[in-house]
N, C-alpha and C. Protein backbone atom coordinates (compact mmCIF):
# COMPACT_ATOMS: atom_id res chain seq x y z
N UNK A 1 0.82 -1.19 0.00
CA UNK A 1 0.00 0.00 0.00
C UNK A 1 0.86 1.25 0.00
N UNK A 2 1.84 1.35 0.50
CA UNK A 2 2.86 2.49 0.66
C UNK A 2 3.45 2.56 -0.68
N UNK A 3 3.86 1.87 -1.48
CA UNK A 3 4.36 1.99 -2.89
C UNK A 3 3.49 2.33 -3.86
N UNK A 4 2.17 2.39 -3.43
CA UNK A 4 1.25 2.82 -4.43
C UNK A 4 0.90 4.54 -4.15
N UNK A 5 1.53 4.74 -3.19
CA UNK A 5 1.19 6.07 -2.38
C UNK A 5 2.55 6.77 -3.34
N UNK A 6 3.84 6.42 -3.51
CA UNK A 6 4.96 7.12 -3.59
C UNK A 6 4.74 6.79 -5.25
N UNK A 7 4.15 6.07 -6.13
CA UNK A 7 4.12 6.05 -7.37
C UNK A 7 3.83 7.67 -8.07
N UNK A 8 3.07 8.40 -7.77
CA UNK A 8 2.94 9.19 -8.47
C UNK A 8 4.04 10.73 -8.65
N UNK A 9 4.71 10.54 -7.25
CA UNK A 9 6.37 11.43 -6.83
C UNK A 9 6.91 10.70 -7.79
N UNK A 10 7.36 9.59 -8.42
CA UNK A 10 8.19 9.06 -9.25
C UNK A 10 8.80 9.72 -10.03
N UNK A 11 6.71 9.87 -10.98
CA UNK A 11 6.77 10.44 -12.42
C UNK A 11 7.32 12.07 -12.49
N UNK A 12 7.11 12.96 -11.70
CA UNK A 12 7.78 14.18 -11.59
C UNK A 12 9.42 13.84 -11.34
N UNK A 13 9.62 14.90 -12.56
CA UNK A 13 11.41 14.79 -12.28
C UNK A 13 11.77 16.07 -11.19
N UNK A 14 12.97 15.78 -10.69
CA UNK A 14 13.30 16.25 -9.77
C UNK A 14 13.14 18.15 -10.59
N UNK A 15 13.34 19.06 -9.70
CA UNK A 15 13.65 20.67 -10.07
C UNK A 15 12.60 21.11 -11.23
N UNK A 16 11.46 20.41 -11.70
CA UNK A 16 10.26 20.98 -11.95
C UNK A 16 9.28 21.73 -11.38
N UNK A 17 8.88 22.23 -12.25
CA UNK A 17 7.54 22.93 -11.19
C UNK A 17 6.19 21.90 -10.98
N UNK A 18 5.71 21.82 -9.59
CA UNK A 18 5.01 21.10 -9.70
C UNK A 18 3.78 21.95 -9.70
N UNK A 19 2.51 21.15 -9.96
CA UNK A 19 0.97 22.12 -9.90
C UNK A 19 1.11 22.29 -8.36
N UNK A 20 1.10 21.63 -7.40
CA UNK A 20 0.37 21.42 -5.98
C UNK A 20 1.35 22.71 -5.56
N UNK A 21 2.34 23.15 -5.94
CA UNK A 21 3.37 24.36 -5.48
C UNK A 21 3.03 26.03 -6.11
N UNK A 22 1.84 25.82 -6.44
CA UNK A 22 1.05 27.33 -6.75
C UNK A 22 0.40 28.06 -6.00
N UNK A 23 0.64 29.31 -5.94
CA UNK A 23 0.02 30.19 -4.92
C UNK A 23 -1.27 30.97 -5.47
N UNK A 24 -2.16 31.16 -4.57
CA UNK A 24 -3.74 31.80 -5.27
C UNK A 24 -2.92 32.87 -5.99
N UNK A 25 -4.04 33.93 -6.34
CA UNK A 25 -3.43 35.03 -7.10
C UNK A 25 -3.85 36.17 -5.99
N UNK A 26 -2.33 37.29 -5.65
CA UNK A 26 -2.77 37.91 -5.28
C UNK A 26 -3.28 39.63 -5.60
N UNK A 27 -4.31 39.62 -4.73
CA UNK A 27 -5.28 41.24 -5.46
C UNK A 27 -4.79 42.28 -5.22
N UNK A 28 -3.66 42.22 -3.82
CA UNK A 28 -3.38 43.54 -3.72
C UNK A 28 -1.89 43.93 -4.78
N UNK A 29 -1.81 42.99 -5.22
CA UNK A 29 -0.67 43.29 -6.60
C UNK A 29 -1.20 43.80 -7.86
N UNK A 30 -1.21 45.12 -8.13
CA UNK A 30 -1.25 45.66 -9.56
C UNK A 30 -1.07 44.65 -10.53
N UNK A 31 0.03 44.74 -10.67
CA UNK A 31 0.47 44.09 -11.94
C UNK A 31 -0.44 42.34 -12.08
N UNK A 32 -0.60 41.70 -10.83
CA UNK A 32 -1.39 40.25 -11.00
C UNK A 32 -2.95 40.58 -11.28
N UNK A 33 -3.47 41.46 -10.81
CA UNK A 33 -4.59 41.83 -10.82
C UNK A 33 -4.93 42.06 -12.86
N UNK A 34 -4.04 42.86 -12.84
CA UNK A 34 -4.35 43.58 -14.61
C UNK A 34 -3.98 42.68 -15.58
N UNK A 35 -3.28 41.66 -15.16
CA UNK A 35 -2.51 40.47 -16.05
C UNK A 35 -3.30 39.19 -16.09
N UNK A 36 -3.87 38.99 -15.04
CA UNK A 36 -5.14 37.82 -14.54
C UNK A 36 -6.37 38.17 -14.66
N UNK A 37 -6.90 39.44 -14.33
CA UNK A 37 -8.12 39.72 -14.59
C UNK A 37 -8.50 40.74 -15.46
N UNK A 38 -7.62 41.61 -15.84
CA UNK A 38 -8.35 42.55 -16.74
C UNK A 38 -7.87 42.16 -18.16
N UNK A 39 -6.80 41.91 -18.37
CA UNK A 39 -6.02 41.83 -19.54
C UNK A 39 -6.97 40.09 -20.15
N UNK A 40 -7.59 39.53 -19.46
CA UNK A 40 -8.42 38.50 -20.65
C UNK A 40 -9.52 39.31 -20.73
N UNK A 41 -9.73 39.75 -19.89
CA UNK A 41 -11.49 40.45 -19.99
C UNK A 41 -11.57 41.21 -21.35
N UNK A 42 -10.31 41.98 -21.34
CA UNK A 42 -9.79 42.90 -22.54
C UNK A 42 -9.97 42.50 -23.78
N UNK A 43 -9.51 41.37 -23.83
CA UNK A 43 -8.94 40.11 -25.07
C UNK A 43 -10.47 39.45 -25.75
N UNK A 44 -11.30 39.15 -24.33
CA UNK A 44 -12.68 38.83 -24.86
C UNK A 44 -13.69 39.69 -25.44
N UNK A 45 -13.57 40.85 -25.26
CA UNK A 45 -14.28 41.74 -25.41
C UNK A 45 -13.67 42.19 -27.07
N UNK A 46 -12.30 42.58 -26.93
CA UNK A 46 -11.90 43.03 -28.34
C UNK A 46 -12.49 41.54 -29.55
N UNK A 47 -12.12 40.40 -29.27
CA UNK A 47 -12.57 39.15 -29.86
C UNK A 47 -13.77 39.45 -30.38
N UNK A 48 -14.71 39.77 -29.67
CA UNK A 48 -16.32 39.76 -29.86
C UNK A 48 -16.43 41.04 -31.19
N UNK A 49 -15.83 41.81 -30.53
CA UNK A 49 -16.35 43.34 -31.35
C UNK A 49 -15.20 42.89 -32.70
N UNK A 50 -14.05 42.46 -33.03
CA UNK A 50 -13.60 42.08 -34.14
C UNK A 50 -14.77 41.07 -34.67
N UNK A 51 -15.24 40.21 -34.15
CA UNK A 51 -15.94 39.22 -34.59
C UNK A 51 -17.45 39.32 -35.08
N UNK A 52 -17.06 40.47 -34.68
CA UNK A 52 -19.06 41.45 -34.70
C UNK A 52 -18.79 42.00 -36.19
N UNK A 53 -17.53 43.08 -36.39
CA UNK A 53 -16.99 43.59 -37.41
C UNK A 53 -16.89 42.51 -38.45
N UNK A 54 -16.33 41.58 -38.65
CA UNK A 54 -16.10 40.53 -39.89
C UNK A 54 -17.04 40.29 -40.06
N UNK A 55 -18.91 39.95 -39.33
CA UNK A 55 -19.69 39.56 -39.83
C UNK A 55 -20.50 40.83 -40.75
N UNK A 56 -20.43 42.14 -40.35
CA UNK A 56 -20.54 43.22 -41.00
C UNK A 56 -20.17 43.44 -42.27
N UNK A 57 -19.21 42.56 -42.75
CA UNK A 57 -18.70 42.97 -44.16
C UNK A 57 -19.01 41.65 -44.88
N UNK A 58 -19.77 40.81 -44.34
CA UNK A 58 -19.92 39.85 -45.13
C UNK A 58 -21.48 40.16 -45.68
């Protein structure tokens, strides 16, 4: 039962990043705030209105 526990440490090589070693995002940081939350919001919005535009000329 213990070797089935340590199987999955195996597959990670050593000095990777692992997922379980991520920190939330934090809000009182400018720069995480505008890079995580505004900057897709941005991206979706321009998407739509380009995508609004191409159907306009068809």
């Amino acid at each position: 039962m213990n070797i089935l526990y340590k199987l999955p440490f195996l597959q990670l090589p050593m000095g990777t990043p692992n997922p379980d070693d991520n920190k939330p995002l934090d809000t009182s940081d400018p720069f995480e705030v505008i890079v995580f939350m505004v900057l897709p919001v941005v991206v979706i919005i321009l998407y739509f209105l380009w995508k609004k535009q191409k159907n306009k000329k068809k």
